[in-house]
Protein backbone atom coordinates (compact mmCIF):
# COMPACT_ATOMS: atom_id res chain seq x y z
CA UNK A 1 -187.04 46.60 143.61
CA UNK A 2 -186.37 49.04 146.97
CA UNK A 3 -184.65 52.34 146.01
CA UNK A 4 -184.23 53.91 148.92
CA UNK A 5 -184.11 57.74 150.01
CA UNK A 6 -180.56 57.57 150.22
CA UNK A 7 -179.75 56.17 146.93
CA UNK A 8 -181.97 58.14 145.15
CA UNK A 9 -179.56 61.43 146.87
CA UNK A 10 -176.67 59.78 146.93
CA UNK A 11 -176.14 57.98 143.48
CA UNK A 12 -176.96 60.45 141.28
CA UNK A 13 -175.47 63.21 143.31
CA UNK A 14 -172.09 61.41 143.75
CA UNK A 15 -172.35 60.24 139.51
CA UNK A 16 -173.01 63.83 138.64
CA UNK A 17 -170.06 65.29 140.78
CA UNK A 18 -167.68 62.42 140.13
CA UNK A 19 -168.00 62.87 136.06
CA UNK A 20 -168.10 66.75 136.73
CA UNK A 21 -164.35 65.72 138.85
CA UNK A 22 -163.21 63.31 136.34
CA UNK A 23 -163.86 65.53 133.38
CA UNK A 24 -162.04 68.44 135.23
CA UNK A 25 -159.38 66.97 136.18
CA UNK A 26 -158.67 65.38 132.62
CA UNK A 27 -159.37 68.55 131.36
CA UNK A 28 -156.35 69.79 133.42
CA UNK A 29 -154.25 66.83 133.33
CA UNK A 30 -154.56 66.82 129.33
CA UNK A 31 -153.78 70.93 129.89
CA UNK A 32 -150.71 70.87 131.70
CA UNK A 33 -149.06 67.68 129.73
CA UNK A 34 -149.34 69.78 126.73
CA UNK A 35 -147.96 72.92 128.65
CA UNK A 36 -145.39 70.54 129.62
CA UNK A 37 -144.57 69.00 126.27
CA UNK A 38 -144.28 72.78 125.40
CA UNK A 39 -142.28 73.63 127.53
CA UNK A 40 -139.74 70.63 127.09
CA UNK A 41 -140.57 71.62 122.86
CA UNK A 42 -138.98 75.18 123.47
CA UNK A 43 -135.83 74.02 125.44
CA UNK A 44 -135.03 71.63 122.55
CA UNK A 45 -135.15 74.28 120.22
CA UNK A 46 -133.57 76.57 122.16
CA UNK A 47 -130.52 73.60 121.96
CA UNK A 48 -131.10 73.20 118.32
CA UNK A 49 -131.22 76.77 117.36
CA UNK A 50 -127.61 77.20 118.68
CA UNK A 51 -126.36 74.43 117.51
CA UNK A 52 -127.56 75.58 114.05
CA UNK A 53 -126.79 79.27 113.97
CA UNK A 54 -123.04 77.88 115.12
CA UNK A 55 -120.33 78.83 112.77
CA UNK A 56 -117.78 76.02 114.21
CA UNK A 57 -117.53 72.26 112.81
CA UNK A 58 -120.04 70.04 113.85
CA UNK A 59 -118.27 66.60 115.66
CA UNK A 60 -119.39 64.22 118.20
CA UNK A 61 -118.11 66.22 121.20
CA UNK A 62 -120.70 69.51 119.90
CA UNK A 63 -123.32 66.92 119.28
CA UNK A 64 -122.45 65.19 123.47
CA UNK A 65 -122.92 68.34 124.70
CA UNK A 66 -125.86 69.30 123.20
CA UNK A 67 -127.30 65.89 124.55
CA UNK A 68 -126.43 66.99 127.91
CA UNK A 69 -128.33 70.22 127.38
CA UNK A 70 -131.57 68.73 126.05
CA UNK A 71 -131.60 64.78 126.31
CA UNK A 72 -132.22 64.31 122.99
CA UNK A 73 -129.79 61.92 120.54
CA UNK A 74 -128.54 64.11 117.45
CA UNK A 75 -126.84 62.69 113.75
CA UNK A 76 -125.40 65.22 111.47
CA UNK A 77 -125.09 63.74 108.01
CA UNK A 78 -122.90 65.38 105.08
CA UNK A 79 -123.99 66.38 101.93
CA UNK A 80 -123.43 62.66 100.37
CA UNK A 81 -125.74 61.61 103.26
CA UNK A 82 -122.81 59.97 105.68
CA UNK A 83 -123.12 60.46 109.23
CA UNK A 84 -120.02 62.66 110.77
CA UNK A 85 -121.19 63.05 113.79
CA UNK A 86 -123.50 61.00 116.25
CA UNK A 87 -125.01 60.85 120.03
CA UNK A 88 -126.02 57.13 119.41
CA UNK A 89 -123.88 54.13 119.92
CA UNK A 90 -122.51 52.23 116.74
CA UNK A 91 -123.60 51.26 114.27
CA UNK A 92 -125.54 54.69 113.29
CA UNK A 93 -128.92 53.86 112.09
CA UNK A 94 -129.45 54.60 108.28
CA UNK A 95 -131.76 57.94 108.85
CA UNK A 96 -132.27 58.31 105.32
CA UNK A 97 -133.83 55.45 104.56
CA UNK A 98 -137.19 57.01 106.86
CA UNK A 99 -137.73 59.79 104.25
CA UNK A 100 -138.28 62.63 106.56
CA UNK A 101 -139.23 65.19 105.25
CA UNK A 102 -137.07 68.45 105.79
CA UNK A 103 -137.97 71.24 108.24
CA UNK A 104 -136.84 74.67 109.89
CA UNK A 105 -137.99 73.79 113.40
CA UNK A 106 -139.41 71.67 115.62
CA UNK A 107 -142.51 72.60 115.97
CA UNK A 108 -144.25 69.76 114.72
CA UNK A 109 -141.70 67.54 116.33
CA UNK A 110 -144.59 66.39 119.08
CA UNK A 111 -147.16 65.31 116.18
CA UNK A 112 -144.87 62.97 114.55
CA UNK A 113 -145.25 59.15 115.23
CA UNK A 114 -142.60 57.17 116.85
CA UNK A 115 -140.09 54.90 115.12
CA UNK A 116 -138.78 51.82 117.00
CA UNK A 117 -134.94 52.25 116.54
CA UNK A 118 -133.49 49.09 118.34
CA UNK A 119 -135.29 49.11 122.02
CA UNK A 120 -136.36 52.80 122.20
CA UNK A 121 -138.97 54.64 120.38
CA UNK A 122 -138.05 58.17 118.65
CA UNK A 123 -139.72 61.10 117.35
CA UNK A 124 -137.13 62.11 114.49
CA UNK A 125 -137.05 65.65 112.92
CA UNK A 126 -134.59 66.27 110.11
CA UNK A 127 -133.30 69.94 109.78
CA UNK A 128 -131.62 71.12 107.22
CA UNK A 129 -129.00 73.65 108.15
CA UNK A 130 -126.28 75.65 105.90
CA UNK A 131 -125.14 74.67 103.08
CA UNK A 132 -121.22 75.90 103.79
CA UNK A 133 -121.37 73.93 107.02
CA UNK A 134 -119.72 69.91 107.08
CA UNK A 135 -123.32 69.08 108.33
CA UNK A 136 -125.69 69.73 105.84
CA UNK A 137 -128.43 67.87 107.97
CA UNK A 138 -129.44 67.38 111.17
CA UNK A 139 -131.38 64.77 112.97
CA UNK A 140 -133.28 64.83 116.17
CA UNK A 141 -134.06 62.11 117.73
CA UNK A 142 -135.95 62.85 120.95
CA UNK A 143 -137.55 59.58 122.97
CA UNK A 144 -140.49 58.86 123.41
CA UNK A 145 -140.15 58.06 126.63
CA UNK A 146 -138.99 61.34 127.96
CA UNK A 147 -141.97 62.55 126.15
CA UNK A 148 -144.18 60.32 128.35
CA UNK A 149 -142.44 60.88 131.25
CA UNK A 150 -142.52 64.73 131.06
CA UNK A 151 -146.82 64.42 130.61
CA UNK A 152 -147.41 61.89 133.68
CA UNK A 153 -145.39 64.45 135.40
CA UNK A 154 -147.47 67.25 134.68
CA UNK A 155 -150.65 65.51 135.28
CA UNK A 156 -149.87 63.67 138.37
CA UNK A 157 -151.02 66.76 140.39
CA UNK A 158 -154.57 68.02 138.71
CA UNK A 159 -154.89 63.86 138.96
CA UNK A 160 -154.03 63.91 142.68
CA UNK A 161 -156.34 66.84 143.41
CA UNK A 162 -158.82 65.58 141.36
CA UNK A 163 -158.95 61.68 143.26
CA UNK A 164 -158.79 63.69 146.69
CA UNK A 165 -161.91 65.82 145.47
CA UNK A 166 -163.48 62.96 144.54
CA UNK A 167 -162.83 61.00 147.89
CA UNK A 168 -164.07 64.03 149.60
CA UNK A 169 -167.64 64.95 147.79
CA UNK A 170 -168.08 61.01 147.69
CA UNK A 171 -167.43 60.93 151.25
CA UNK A 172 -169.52 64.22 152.48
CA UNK A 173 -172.22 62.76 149.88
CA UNK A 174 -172.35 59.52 151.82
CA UNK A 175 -172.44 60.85 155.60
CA UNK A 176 -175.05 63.81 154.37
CA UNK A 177 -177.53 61.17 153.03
CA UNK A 178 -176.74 58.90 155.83
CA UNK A 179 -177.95 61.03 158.01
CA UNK A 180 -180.86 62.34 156.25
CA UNK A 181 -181.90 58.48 156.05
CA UNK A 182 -181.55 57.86 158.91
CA UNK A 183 -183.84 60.83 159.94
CA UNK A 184 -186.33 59.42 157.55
CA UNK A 185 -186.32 56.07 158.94
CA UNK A 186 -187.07 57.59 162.00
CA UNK A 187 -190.24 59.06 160.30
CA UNK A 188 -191.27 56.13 158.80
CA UNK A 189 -190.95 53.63 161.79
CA UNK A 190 -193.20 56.60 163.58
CA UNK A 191 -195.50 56.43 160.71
CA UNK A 192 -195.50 52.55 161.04
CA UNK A 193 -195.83 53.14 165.18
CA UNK A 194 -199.33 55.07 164.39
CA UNK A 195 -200.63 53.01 161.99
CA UNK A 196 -200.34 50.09 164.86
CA UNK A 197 -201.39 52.42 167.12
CA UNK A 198 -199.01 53.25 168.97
CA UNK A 199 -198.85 57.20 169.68
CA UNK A 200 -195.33 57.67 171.20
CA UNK A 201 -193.91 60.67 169.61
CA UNK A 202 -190.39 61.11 168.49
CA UNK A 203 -187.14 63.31 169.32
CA UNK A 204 -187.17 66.72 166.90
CA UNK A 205 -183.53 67.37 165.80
CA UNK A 206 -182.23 70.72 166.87
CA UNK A 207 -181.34 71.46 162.99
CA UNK A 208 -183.74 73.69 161.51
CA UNK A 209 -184.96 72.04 158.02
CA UNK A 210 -187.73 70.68 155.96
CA UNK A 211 -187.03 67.13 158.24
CA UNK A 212 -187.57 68.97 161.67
CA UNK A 213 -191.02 70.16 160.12
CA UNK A 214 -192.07 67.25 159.10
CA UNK A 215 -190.72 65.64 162.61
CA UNK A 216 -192.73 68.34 164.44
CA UNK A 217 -196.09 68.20 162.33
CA UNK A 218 -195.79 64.15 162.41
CA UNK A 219 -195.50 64.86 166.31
CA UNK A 220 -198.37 67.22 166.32
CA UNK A 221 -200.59 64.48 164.30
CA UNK A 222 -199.48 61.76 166.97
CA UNK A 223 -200.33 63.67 169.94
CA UNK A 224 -204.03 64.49 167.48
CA UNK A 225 -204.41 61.06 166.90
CA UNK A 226 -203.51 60.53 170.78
CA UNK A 227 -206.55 62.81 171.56
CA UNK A 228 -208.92 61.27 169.18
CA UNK A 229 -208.49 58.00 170.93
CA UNK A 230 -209.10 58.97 173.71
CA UNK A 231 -212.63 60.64 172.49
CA UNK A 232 -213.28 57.91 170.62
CA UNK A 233 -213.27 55.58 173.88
CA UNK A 234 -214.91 58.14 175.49
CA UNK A 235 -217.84 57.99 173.19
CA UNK A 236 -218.23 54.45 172.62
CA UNK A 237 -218.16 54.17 176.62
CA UNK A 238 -220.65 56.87 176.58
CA UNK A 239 -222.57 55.32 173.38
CA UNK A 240 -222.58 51.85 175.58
CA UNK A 241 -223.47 54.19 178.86
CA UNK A 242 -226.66 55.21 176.98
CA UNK A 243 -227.57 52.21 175.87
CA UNK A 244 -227.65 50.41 179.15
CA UNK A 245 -229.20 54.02 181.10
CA UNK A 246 -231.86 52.91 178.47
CA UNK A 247 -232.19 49.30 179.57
CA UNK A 248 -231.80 50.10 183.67
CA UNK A 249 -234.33 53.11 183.25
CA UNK A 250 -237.66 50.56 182.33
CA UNK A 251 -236.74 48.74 185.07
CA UNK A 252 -235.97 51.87 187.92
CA UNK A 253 -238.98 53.76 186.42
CA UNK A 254 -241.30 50.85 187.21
CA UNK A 255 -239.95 50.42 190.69
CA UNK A 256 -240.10 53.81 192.06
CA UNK A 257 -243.42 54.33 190.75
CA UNK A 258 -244.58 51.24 192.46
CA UNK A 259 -242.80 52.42 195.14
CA UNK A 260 -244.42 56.22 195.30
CA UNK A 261 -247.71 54.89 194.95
CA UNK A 262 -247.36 52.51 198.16
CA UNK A 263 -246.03 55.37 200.31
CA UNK A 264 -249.24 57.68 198.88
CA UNK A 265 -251.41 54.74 199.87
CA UNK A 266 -249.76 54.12 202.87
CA UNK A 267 -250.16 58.01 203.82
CA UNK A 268 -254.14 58.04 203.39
CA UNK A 269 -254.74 55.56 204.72
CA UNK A 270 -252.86 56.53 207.85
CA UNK A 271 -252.83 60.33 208.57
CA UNK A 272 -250.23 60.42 211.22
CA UNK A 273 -248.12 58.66 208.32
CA UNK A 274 -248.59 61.85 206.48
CA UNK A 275 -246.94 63.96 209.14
CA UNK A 276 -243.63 61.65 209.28
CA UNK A 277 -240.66 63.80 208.09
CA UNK A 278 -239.04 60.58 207.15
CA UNK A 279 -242.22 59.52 204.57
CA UNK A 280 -242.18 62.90 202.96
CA UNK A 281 -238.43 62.56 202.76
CA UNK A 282 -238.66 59.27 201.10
CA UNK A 283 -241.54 60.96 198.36
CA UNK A 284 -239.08 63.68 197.26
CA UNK A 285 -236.11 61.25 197.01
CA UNK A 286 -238.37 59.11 194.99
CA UNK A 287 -239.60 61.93 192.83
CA UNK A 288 -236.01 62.53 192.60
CA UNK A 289 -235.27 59.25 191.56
CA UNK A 290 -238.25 59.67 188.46
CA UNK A 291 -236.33 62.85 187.48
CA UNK A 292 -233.03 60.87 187.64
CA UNK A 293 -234.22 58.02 185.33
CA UNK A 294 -235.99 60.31 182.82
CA UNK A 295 -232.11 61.32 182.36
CA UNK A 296 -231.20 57.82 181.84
CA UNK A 297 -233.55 57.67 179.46
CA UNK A 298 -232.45 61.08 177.66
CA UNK A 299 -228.73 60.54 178.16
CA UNK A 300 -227.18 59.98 174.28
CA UNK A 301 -230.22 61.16 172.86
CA UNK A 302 -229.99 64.89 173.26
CA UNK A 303 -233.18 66.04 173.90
CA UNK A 304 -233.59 69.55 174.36
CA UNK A 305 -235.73 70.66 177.57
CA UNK A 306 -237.02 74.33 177.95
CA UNK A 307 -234.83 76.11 181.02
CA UNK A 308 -236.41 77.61 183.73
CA UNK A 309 -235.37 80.05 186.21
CA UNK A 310 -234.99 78.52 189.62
CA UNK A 311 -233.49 79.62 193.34
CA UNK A 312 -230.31 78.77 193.86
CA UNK A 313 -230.76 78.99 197.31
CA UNK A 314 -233.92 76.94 196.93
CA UNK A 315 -231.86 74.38 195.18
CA UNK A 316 -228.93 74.26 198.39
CA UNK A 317 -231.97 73.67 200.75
CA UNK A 318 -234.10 71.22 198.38
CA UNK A 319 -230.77 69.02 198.34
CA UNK A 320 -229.43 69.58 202.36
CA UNK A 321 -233.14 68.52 203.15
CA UNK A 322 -232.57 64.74 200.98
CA UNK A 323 -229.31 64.30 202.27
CA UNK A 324 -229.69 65.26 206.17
CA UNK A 325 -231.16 61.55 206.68
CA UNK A 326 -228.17 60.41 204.96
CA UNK A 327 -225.88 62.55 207.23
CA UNK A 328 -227.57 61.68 210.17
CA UNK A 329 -227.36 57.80 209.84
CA UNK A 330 -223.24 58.33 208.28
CA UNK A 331 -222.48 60.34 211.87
CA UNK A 332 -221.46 63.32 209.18
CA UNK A 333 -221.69 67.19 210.17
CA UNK A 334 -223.23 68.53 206.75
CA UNK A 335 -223.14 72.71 206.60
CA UNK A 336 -224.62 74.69 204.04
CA UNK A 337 -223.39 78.54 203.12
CA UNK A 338 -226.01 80.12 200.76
CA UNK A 339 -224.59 83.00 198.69
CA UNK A 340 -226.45 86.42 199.59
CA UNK A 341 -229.08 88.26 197.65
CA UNK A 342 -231.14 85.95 195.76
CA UNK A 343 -229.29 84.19 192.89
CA UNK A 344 -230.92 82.52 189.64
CA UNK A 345 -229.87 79.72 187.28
CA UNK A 346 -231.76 79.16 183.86
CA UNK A 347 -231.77 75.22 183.54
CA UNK A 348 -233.51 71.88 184.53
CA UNK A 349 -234.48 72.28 187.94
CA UNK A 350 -234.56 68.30 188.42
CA UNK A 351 -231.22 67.50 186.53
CA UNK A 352 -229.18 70.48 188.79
CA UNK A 353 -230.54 68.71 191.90
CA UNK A 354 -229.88 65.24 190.76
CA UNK A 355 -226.33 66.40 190.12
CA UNK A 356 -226.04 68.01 193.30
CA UNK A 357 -227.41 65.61 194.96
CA UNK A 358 -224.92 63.15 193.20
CA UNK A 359 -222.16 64.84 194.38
CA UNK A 360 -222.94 65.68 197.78
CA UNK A 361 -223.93 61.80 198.94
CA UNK A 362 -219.66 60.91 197.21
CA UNK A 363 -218.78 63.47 199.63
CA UNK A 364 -221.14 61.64 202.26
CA UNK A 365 -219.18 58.54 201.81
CA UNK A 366 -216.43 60.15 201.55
CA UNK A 367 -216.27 61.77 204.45
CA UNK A 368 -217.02 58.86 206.41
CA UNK A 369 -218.26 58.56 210.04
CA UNK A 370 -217.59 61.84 211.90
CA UNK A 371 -216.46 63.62 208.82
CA UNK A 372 -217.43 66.95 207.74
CA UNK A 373 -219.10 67.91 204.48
CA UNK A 374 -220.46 71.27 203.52
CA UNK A 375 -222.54 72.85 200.06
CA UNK A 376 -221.94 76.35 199.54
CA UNK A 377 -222.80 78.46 196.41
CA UNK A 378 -220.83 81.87 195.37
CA UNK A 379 -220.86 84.39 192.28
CA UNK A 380 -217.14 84.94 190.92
CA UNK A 381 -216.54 87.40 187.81
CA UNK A 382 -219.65 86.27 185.02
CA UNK A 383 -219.99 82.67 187.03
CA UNK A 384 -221.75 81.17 189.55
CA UNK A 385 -219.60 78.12 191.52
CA UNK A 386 -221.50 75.61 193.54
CA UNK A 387 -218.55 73.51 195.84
CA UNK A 388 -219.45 70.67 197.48
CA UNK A 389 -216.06 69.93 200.23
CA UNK A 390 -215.57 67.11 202.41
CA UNK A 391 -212.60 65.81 204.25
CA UNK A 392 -212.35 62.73 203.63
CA UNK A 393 -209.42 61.16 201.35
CA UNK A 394 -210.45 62.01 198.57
CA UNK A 395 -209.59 59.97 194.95
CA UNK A 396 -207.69 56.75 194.72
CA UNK A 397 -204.74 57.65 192.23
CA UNK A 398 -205.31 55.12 190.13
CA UNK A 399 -208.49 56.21 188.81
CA UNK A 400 -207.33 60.84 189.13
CA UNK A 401 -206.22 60.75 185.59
CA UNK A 402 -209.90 59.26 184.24
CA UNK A 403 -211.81 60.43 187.12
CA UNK A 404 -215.54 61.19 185.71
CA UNK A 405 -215.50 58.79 182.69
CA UNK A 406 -218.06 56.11 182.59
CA UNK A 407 -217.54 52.80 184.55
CA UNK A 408 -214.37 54.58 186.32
CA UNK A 409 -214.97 53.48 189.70
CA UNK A 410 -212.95 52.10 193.09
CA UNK A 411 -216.24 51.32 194.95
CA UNK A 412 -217.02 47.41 195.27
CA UNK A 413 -220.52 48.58 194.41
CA UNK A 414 -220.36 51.09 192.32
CA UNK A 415 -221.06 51.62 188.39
CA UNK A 416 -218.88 54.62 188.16
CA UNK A 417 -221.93 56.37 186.33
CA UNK A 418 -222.59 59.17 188.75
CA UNK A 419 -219.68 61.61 187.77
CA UNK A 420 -220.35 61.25 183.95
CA UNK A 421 -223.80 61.95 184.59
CA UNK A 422 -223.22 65.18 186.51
CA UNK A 423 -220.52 66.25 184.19
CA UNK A 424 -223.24 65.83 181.54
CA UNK A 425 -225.72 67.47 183.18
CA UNK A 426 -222.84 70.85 183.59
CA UNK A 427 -222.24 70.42 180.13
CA UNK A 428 -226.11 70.73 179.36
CA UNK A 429 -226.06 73.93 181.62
CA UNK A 430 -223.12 75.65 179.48
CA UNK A 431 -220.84 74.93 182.84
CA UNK A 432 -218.17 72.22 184.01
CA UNK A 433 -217.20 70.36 186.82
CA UNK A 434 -213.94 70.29 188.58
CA UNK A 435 -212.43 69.00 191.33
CA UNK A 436 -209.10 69.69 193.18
CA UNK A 437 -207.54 68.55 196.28
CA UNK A 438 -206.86 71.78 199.24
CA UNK A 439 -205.48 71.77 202.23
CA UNK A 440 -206.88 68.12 203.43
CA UNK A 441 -210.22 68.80 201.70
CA UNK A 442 -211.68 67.13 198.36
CA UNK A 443 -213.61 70.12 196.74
CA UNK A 444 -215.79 69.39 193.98
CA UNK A 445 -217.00 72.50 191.86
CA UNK A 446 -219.83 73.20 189.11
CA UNK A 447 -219.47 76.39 187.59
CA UNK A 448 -222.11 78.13 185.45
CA UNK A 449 -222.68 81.03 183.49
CA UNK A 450 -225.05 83.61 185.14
C-alpha cells in the first residue's frame, strides 16, 4: 500500500494536534462548567442562607420570592413533617419518604443524584433550620436542568475556540503538506525524467529550505548527467573513429607507398622529372600522407612519441609550400606572416604539419575562387597562436554547436574527420583549437604552450 509524503506529515501531525485541541479544550470546557456550577452553587446559598438566618414566618409568598432570586423550588415542612409552605404546584410531593439525609449547606448539593419528581429531575437538599421557627426543615429542590443548562453555557466557548483551532491547524496542516508534495512530486517526476533520459532541469523555488537544496543539487546532477552524455557520445564516436582510422589506414598506407615508389621510379628514370617542382611537391604531400595515416593508425591507442624541437617558421613554409598548388588551381591569394626571431615548438613535427595542413586546405575551400587565405604564427603571454583566416562563409549553423566532433560534416564528400583529428593532435601538444567568426573572416587558432 502507497503512503505518500503527505500523509506521512499530514496524518500524524493533524492526529497529534487535534487530540492535543480536543484534550484542551475538554480540559477547559470541563473547567469552566464546574466554575460555573460554582458559581450558580454560591448564589443558591447566598438565597438559602437568608432565608434561614430570617427571624419572620416562613409562607409561600417568602418561599416565591426566594424562587425568583435563585430558580430553585423550596418546601418547608413543620416539625410533624407537613408541608406549610411550597414553590411547587399541588399536590406537594411527600419529601420524606426520600430519606435525605440532613445538612447545614449546600455544598454537596451538585454531587447528589437526581430524582424524577413528575416530568423534571431534582437535586434535593434537606436543611434543617431552627428549632423555634414554624419550619423546622427545608427542602431544595434545584433542576437538573438548570444545572445542565448553566455547564453547556460555560463550555460553549473553550468548545468554540477549540473547533476553530482545530479547523485552523487542520487546515494550515493540509495546504503546508500540499505544497511540500507537490514540491516533491516535482522531484520525483525529474528523477523519473533522468532515469528516461531526459535531462531538462526544473524551476528552484525562491524559498530557502532543505527542498530548494535538493531542487538545486538534483539540477546540478541533471546538467552532470547532461555532460556525461555528451562525453559518452563523444567517445564512442571517437572509439568507432579509431576503429575505422584503423581499417582505412591498411588500405591508404598501401596506396601511397605504391604511389611514392612510382614517382621515385619515375624520377630516375627520367632526370628532368627530378627537377619538376610539381613531382617533388607530390613526394612531400605523399610523405605527408604516410605521416597522416601512421596517426590513423595511433588515434585511440595513445601512443606516446618522443617531442622534438622544430622551426616554427620552418613549419609555416613546409605547409605554404604543399598548399600553393592547391591555391593556385582554387584562384586563392594564400599569405603567410612568420612571427620574428626564431620560435620553437617541442612536438611531432609530422602531426603539427598534418594539422596545419588540415586546416589551411578547409580554409582553401572555404575561401573559394578568388578568396583570400593567410597562416600567420604569433607569441601572446606563455603561448604561441598559429591562425589560419580566410574569408569565406565560414560554418553552416547547423553543425557550430558540434563543430570538430567526428562525422560532423556539411560537405557532400566529406567524413567530418579532419577537425577531430587536429583537435587531437592540439590536445597531444598540451594546446587547443578554436575558432571564431571576425569581422567577415573565419579564423581558426591552435594555441600552444611555449
Amino acid at each position: 500500500m502507497r503512503w505518500s509524503i503527505r500523509n506521512q506529515i499530514l496524518l500524524p501531525f493533524a492526529g497529534v494536534t487535534l487530540l492535543s485541541v480536543l484534550a484542551a479544550t475538554m480540559a477547559a470546557a470541563w473547567l469552566a462548567a464546574r466554575a460555573q456550577e460554582q458559581v450558580q452553587l454560591a448564589a443558591l446559598q447566598q438565597v438559602v442562607g437568608t432565608l434561614a438566618q430570617a427571624s419572620f414566618p416562613i409562607n409561600d409568598t417568602v418561599l416565591s420570592q426566594m424562587r425568583g432570586l435563585s430558580g430553585a423550588h423550596f418546601v418547608a415542612v413543620d416539625a410533624r413533617g407537613t408541608p406549610i409552605a411550597s414553590t411547587l404546584p399541588p399536590p406537594v410531593p411527600d419529601l420524606e419518604r426520600l430519606q435525605l439525609p440532613p445538612s447545614t449547606d449546600l455544598s454537596t448539593l451538585p454531587q447528589v443524584p437526581a430524582v424524577q419528581l413528575d416530568s423534571t429531575r431534582y437535586r434535593i437538599a434537606r436543611l434543617e433550620r431552627n428549632p423555634n421557627s414554624n419550619a423546622q426543615t427545608l427542602y431544595v429542590l434545584s433542576p437538573e436542568n438548570s444545572w445542565n443548562a448553566a455547564r453547556w453555557q460555560a463550555a460553549v466557548y473553550p468548545l468554540s475556540v477549540g473547533a476553530l483551532s482545530v479547523f485552523l491547524t487542520a487546515g494550515l496542516a493540509f495546504l503546508i503538506s500540499q505544497r511540500m508534495s507537490r514540491r516533491l512530486r516535482n522531484l520525483e517526476s525529474q528523477a523519473a525524467a533522468i532515469a528516461a533520459g531526459d535531462f531538462r532541469e526544473i524551476p528552484v523555488q525562491t524559498r530557502d529550505d532543505e527542498l530548494r537544496d535538493l531542487e538545486i543539487s538534483v539540477n546540478r546532477m541533471t546538467s552532470r548527467l547532461r555532460e556525461l552524455e555528451g562525453t559518452i557520445a563523444l567517445s564512442e564516436r571517437e572509439r568507432l573513429l579509431a576503429q575505422l582510422a584503423g581499417g582505412l589506414a591498411h588500405q591508404l598506407r598501401n596506396a601511397a607507398t605504391g604511389a611514392k615508389l612510382a614517382l621515385q621510379l619515375h624520377a630516375r628514370r627520367c632526370p628532368g622529372a627530378g627537377q619538376d617542382q610539381s613531382v617533388t611537391v607530390a613526394l612531400r604531400q605523399l610523405a605527408l600522407l604516410e605521416t597522416q595515416v601512421r596517426g590513423l593508425l595511433s588515434l585511440g591507442r595513445n601512443e606516446p612519441r618522443p617531442p622534438t624541437a622544430l622551426s616554427v617558421q620552418a613549419l609555416l613554409k613546409d605547409v605554404s609550400e604543399l598548399i600553393t598548388p592547391a591555391c593556385e588551381h582554387g584562384g586563392v591569394r594564400l599569405t603567410v606572416a612568420s612571427p620574428e626571431g626564431d620560435s620553437q615548438l617541442q612536438g611531432d613535427p609530422g602531426a603539427l604539419q598534418a594539422a596545419l595542413l588540415n586546416l589551411a586546405l578547409n580554409a582553401i575551400e572555404a575561401a573559394g575562387p578568388h578568396g583570400a587565405v593567410s597562416l600567420s604564427a604569433r607569441q601572446k603571454d606563455s603561448s604561441l597562436l598559429v591562425e589560419i583566416r580566410d574569408n569565406g562563409p565560414g560554418p553552416a549553423p547547423a553543425v557550430v554547436a558540434s563543430l570538430g566532433q567526428p562525422f560532423v560534416t556539411t560537405k557532400p564528400e566529406g567524413v567530418g574527420l579532419g577537425l577531430t583529428l587536429v583537435r587531437q593532435v592540439a590536445q597531444d601538444h598540451q594546446g587547443e583549437l578554436s575558432w571564431r567568426r571576425e569581422e567577415a573572416e573565419t579564423i581558426f587558432t591552435l594555441s600552444f604552450p611555449v
